[in-house]
PDB file of N, CA and C in Angstrom:
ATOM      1  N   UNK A   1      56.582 130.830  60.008  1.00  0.00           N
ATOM      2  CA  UNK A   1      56.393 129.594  59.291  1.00  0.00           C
ATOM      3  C   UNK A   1      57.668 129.312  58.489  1.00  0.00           C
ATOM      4  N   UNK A   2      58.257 128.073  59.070  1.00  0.00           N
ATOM      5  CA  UNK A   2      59.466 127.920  58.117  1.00  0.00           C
ATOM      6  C   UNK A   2      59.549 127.313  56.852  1.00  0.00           C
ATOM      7  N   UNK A   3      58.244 127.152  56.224  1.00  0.00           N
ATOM      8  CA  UNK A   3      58.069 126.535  54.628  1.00  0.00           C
ATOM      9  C   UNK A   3      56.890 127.438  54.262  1.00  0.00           C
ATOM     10  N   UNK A   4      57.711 128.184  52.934  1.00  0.00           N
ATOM     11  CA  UNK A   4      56.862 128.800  52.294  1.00  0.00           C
ATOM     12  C   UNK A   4      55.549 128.291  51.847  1.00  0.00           C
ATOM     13  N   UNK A   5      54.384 128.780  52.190  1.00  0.00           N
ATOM     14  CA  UNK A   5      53.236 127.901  51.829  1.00  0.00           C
ATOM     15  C   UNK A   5      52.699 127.906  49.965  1.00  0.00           C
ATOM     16  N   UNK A   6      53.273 128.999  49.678  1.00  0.00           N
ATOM     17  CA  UNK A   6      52.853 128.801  47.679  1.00  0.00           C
ATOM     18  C   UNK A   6      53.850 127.698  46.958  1.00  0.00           C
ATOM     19  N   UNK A   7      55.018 127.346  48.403  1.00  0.00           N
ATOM     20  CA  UNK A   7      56.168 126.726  47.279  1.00  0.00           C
ATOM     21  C   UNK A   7      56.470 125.345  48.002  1.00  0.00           C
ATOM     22  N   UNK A   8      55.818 125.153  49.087  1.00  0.00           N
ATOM     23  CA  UNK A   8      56.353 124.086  49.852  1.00  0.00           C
ATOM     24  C   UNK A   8      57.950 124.340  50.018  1.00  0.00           C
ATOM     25  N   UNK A   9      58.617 125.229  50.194  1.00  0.00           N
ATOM     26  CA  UNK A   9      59.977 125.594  49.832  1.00  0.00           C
ATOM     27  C   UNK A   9      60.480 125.669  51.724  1.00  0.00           C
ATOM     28  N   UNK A  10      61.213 125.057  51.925  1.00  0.00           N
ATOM     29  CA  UNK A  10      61.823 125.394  53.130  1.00  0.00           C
ATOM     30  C   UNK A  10      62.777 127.159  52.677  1.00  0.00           C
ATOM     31  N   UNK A  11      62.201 127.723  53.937  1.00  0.00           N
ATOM     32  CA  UNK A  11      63.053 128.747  53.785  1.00  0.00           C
ATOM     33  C   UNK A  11      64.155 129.454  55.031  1.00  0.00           C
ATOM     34  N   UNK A  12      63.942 128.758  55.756  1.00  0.00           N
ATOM     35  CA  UNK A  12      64.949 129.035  57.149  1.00  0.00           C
ATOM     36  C   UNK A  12      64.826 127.625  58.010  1.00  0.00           C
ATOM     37  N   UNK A  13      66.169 127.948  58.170  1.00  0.00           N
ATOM     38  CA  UNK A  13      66.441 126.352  59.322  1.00  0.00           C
ATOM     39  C   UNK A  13      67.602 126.872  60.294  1.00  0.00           C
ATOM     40  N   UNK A  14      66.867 126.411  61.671  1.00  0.00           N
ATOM     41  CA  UNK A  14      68.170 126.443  62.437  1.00  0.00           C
ATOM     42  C   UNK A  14      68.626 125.188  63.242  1.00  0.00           C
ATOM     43  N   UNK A  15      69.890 124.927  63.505  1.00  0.00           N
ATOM     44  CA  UNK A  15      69.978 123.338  64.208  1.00  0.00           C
ATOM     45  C   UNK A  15      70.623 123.407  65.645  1.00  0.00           C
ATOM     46  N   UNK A  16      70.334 122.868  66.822  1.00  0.00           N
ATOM     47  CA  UNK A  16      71.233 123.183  67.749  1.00  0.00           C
ATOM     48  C   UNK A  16      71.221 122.023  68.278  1.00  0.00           C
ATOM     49  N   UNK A  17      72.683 121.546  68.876  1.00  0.00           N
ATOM     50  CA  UNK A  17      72.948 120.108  69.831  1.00  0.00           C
ATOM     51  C   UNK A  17      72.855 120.433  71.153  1.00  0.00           C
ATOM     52  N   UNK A  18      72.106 119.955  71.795  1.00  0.00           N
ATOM     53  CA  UNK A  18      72.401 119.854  73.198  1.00  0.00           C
ATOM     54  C   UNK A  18      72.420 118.963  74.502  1.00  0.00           C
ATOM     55  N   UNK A  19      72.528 118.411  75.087  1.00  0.00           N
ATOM     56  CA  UNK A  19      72.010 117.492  76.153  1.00  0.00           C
ATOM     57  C   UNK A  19      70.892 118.125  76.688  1.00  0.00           C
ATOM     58  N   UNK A  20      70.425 117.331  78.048  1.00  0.00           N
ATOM     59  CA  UNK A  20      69.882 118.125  79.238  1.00  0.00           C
ATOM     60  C   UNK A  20      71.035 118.221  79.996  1.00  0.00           C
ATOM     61  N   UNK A  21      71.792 119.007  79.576  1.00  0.00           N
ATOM     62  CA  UNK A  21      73.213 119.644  80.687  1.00  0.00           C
ATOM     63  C   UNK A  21      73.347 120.768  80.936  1.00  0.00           C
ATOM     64  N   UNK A  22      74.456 121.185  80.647  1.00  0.00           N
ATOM     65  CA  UNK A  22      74.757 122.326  80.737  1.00  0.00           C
ATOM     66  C   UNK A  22      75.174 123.587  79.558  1.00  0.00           C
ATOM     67  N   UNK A  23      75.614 122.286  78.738  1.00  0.00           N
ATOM     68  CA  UNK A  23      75.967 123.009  77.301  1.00  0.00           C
ATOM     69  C   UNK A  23      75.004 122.936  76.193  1.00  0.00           C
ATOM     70  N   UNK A  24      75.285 123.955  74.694  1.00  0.00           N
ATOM     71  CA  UNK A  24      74.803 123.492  73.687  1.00  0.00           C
ATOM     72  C   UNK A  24      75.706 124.167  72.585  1.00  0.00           C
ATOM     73  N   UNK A  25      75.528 123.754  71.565  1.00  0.00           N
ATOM     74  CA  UNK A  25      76.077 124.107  70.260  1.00  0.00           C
ATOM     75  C   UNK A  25      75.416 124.064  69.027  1.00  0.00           C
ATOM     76  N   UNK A  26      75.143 125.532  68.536  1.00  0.00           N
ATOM     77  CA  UNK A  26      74.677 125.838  67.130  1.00  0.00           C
ATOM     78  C   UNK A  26      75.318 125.873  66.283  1.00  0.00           C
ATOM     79  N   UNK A  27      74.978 124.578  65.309  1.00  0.00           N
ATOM     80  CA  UNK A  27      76.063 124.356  63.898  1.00  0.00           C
ATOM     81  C   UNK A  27      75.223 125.184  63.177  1.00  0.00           C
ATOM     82  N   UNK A  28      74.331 125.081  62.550  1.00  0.00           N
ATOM     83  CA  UNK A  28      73.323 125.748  61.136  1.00  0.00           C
ATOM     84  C   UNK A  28      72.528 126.556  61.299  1.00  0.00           C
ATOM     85  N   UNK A  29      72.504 127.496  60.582  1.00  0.00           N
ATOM     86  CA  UNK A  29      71.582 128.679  60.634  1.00  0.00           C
ATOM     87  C   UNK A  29      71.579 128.995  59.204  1.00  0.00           C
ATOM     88  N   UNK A  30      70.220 128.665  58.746  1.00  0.00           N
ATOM     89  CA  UNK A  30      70.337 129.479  57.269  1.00  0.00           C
ATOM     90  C   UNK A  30      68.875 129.905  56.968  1.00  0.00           C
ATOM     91  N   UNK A  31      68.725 130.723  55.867  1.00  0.00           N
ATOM     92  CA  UNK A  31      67.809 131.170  55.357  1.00  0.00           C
ATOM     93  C   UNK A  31      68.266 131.489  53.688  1.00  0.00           C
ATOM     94  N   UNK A  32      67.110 131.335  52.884  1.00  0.00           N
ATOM     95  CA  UNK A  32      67.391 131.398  51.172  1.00  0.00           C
ATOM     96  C   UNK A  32      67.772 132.088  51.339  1.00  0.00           C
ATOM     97  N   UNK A  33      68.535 132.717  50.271  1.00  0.00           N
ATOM     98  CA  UNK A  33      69.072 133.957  49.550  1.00  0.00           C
ATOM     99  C   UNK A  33      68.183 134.998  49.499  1.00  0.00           C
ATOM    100  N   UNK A  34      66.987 134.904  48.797  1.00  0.00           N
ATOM    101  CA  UNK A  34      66.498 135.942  49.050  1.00  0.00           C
ATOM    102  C   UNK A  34      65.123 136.499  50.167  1.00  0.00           C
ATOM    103  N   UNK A  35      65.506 135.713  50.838  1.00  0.00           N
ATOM    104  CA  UNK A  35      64.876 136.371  52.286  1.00  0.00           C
ATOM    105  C   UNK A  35      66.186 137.134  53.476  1.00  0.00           C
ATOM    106  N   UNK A  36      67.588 137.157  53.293  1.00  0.00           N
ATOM    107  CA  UNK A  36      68.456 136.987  53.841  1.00  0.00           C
ATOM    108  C   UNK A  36      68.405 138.539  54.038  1.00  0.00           C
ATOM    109  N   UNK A  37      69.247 138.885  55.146  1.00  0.00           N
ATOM    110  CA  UNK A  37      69.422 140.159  55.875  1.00  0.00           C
ATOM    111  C   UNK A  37      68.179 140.907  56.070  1.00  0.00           C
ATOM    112  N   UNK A  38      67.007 140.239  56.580  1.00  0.00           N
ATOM    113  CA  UNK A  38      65.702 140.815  56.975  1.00  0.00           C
ATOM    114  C   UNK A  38      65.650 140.499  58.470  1.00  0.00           C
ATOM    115  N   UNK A  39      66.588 139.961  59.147  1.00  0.00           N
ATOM    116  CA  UNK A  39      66.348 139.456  60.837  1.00  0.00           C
ATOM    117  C   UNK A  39      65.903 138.278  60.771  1.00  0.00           C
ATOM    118  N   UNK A  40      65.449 137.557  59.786  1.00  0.00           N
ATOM    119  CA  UNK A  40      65.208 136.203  59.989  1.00  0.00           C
ATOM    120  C   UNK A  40      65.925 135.288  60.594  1.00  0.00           C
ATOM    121  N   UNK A  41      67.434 135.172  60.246  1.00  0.00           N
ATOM    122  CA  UNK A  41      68.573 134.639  60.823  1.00  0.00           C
ATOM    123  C   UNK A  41      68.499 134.901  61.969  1.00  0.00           C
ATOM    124  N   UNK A  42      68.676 136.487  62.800  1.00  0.00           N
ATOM    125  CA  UNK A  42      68.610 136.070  64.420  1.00  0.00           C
ATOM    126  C   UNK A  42      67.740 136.410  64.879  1.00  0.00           C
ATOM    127  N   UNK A  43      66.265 136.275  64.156  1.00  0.00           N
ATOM    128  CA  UNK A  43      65.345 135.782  65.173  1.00  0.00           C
ATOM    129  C   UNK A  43      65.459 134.113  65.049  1.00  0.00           C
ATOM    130  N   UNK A  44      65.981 133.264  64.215  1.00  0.00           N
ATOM    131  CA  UNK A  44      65.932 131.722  64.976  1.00  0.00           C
ATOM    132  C   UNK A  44      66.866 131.595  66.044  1.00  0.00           C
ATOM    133  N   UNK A  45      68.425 132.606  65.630  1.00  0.00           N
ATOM    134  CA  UNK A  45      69.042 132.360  67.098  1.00  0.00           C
ATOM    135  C   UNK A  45      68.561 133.055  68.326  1.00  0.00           C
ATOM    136  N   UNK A  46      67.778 133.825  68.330  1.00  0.00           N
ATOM    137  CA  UNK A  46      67.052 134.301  69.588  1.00  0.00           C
ATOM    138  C   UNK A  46      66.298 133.136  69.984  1.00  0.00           C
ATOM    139  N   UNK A  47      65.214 132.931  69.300  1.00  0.00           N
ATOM    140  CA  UNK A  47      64.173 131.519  69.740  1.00  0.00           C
ATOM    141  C   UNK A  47      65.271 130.265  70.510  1.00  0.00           C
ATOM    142  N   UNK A  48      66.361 130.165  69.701  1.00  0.00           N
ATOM    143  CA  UNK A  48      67.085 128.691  70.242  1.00  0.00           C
ATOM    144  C   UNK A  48      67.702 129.545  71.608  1.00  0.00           C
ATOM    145  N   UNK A  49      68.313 130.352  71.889  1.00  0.00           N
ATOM    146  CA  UNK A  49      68.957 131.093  72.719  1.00  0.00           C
ATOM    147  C   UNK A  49      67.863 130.937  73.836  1.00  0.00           C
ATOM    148  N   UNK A  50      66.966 131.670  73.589  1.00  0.00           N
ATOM    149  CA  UNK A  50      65.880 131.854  74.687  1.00  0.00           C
ATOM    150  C   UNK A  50      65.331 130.096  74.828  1.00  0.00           C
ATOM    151  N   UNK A  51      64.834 129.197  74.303  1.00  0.00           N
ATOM    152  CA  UNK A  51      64.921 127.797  74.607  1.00  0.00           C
ATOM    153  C   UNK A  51      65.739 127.210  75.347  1.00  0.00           C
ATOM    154  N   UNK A  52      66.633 127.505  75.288  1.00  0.00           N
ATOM    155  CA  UNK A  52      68.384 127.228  76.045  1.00  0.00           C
ATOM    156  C   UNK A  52      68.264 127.615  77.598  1.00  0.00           C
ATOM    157  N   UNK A  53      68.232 128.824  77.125  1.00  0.00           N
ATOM    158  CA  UNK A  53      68.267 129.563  78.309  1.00  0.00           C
ATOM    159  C   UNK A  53      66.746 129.079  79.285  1.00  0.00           C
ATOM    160  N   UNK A  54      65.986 129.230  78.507  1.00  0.00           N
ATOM    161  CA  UNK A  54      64.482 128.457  79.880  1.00  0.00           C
ATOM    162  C   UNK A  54      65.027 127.470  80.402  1.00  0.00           C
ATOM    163  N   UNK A  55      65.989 126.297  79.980  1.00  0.00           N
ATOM    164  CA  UNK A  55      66.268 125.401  80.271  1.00  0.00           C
ATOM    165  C   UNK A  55      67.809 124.911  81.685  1.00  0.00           C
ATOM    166  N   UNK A  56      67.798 126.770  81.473  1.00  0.00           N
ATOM    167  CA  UNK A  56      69.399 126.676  82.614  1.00  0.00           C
ATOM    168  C   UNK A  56      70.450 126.728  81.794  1.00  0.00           C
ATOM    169  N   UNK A  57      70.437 126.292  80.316  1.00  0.00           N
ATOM    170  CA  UNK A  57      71.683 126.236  79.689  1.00  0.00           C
ATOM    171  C   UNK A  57      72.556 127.359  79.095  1.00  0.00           C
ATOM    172  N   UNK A  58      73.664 128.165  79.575  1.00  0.00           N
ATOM    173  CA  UNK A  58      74.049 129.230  79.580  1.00  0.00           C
ATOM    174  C   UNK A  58      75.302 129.373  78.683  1.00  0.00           C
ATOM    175  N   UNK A  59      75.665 127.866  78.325  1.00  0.00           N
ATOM    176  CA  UNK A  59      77.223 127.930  77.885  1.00  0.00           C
ATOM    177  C   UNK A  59      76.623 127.594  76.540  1.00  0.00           C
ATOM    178  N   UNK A  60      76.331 128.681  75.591  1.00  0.00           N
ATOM    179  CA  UNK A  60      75.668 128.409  74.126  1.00  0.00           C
ATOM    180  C   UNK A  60      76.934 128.273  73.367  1.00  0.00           C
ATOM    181  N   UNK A  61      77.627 127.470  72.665  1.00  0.00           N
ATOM    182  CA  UNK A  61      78.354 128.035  71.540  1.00  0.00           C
ATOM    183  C   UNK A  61      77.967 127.762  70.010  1.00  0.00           C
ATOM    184  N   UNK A  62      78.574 128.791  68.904  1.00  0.00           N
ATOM    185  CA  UNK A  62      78.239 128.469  67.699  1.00  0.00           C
ATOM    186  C   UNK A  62      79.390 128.714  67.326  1.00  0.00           C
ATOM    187  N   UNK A  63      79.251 127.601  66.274  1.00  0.00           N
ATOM    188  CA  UNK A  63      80.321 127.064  65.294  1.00  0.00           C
ATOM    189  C   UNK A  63      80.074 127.773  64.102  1.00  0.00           C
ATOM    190  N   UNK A  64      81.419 128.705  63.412  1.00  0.00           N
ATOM    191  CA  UNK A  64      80.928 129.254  62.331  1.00  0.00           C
ATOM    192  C   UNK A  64      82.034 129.788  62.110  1.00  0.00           C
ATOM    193  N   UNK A  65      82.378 129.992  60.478  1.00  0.00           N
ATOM    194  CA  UNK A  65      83.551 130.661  59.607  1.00  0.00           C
ATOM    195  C   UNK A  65      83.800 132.053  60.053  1.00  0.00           C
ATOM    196  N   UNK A  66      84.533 132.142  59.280  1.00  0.00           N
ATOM    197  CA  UNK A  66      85.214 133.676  59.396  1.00  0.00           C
ATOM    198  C   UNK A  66      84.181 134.798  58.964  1.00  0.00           C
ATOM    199  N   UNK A  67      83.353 134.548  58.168  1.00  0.00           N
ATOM    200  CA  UNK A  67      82.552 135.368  57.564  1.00  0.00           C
ATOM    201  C   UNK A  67      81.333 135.362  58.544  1.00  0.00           C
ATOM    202  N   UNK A  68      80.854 134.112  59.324  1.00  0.00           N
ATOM    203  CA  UNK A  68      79.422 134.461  60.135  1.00  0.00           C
ATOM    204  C   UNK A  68      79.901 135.079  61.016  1.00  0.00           C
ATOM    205  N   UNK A  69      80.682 135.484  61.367  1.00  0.00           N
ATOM    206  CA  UNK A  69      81.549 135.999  62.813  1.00  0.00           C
ATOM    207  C   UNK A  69      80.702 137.109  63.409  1.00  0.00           C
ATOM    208  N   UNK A  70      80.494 138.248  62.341  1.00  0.00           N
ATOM    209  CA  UNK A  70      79.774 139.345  62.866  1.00  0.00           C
ATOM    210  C   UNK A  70      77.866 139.218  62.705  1.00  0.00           C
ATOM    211  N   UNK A  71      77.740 138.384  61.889  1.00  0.00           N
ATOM    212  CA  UNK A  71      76.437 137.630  62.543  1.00  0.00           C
ATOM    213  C   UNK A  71      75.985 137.337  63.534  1.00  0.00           C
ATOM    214  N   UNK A  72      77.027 136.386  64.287  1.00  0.00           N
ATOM    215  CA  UNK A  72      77.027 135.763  65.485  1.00  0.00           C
ATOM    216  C   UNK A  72      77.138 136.848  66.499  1.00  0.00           C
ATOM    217  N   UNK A  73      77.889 137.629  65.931  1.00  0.00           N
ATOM    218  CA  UNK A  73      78.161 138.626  67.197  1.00  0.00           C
ATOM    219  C   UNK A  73      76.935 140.056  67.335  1.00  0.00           C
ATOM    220  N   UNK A  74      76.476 140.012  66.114  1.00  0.00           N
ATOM    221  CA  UNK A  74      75.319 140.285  66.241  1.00  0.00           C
ATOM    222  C   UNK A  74      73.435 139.929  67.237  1.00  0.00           C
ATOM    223  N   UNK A  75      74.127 138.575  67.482  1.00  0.00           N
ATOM    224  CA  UNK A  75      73.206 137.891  68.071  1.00  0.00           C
ATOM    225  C   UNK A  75      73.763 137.349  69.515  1.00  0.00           C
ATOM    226  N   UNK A  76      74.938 138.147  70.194  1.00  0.00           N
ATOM    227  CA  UNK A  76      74.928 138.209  71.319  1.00  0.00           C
ATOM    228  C   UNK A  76      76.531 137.444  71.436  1.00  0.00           C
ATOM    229  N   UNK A  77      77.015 137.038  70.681  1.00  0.00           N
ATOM    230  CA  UNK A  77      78.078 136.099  70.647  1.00  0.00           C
ATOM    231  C   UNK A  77      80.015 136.565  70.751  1.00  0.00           C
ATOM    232  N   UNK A  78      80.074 135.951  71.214  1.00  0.00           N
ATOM    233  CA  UNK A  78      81.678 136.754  71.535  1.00  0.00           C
ATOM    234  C   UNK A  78      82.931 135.585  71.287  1.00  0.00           C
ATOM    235  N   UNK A  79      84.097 136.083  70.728  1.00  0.00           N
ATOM    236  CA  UNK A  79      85.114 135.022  71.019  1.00  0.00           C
ATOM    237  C   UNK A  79      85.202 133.798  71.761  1.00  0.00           C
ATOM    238  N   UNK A  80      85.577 132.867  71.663  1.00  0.00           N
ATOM    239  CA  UNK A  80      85.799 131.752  72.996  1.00  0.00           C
ATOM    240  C   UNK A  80      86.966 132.503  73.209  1.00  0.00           C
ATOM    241  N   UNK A  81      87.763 131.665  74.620  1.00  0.00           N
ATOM    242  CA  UNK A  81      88.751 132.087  75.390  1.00  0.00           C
ATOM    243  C   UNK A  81      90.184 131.511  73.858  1.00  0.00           C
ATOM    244  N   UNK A  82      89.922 130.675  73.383  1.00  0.00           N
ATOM    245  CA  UNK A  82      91.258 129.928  72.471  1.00  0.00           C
ATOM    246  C   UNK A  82      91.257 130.920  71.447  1.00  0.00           C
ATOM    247  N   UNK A  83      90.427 131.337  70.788  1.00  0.00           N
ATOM    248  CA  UNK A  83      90.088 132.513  69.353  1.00  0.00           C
ATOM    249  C   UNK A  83      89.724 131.786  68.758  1.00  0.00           C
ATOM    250  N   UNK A  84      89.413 130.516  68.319  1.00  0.00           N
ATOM    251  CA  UNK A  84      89.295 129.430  67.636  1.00  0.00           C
ATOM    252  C   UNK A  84      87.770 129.860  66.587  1.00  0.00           C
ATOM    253  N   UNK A  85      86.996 129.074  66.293  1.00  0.00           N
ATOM    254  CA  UNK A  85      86.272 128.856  65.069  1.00  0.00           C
ATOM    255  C   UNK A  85      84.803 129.372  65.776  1.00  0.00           C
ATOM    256  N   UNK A  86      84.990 129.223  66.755  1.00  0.00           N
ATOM    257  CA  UNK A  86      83.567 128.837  68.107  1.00  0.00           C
ATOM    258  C   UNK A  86      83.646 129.932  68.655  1.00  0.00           C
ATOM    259  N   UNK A  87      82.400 130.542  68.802  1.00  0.00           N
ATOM    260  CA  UNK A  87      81.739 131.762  69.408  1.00  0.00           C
ATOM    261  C   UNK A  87      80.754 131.443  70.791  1.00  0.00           C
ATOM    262  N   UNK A  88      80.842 132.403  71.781  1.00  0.00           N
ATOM    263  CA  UNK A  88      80.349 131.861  72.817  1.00  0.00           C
ATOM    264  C   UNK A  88      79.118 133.219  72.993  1.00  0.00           C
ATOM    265  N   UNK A  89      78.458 132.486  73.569  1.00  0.00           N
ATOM    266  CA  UNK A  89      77.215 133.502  73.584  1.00  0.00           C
ATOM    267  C   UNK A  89      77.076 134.029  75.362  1.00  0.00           C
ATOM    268  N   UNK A  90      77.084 135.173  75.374  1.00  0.00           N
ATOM    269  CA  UNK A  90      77.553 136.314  75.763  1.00  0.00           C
ATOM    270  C   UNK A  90      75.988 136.775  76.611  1.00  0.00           C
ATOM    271  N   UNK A  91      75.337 136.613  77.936  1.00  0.00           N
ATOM    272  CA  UNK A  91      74.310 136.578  78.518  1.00  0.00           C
ATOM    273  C   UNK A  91      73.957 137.614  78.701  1.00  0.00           C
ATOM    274  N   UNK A  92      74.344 138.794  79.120  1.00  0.00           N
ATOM    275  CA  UNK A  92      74.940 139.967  79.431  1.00  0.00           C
ATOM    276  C   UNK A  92      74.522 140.299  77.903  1.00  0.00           C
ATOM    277  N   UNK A  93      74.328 140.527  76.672  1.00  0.00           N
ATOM    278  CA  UNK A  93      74.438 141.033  75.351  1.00  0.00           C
ATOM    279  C   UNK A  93      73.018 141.288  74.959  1.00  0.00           C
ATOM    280  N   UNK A  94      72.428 142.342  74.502  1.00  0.00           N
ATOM    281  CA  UNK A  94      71.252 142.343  74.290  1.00  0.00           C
ATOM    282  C   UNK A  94      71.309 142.078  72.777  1.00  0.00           C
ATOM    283  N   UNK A  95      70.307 140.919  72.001  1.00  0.00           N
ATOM    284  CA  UNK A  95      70.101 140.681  70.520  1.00  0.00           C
ATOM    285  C   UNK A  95      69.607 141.833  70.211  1.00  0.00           C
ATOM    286  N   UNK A  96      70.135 142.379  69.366  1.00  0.00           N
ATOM    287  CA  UNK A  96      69.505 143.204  67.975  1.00  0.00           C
ATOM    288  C   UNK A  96      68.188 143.019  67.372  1.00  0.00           C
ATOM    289  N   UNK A  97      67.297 142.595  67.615  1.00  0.00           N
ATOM    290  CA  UNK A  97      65.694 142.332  67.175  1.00  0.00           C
ATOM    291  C   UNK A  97      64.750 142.426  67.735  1.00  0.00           C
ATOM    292  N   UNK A  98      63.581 142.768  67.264  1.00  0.00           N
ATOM    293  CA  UNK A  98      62.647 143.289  67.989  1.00  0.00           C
ATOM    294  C   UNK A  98      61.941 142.382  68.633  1.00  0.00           C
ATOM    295  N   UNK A  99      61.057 142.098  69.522  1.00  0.00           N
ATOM    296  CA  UNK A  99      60.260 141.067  70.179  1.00  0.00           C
ATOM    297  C   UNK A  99      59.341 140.409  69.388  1.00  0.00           C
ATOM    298  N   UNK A 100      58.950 141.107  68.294  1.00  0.00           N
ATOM    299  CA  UNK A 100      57.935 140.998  67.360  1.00  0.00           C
ATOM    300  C   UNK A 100      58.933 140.064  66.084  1.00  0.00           C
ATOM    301  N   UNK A 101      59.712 140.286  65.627  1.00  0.00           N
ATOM    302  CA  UNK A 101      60.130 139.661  64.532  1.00  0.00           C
ATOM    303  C   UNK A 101      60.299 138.291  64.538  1.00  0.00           C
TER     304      UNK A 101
END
């Protein structure tokens, strides 16, 4: 449930662009402060990943600073070919989380 029900409080959001093509791109991924480093974060990029993927779409990238880097790469994600800002998600990579989370 992504809104706390005692607080009406959004507490995790994830956003992804895509067509019906071939590509997509994850700008946002967040969760409050203090729910943070519990797997919440990549279980939404698993859910969007696996959505993607039912759909044929294989060329995932996420957009993200220097600091989400090992986040991302946590959740299956690898360099683009340029080194640039954009992480490419890596099919072949097993996510770090349990089926359950």
């Amino acid at each position: 449930m992504p809104v706390s029900p005692s607080r009406d409080q959004l507490v995790r959001f994830g956003r992804v662009l895509f067509e019906y093509g071939l590509t997509a791109s994850i700008y946002d991924v967040m969760v409050i402060p203090s729910l943070q480093r519990m797997g919440i974060g990549q279980m939404i990029v698993k859910k969007i990943v696996r959505m993607l993927t039912n759909r044929d779409i294989y060329d995932i990238a996420a957009l993200c600073s220097g600091n989400e880097r090992l986040f991302f790469e946590a959740c299956g994600f690898g360099d683009d070919i340029l080194g640039s800002t954009t992480m490419m998600y890596r099919r072949t990579a097993p996510l770090t989380i349990q089926e359950g989370e």
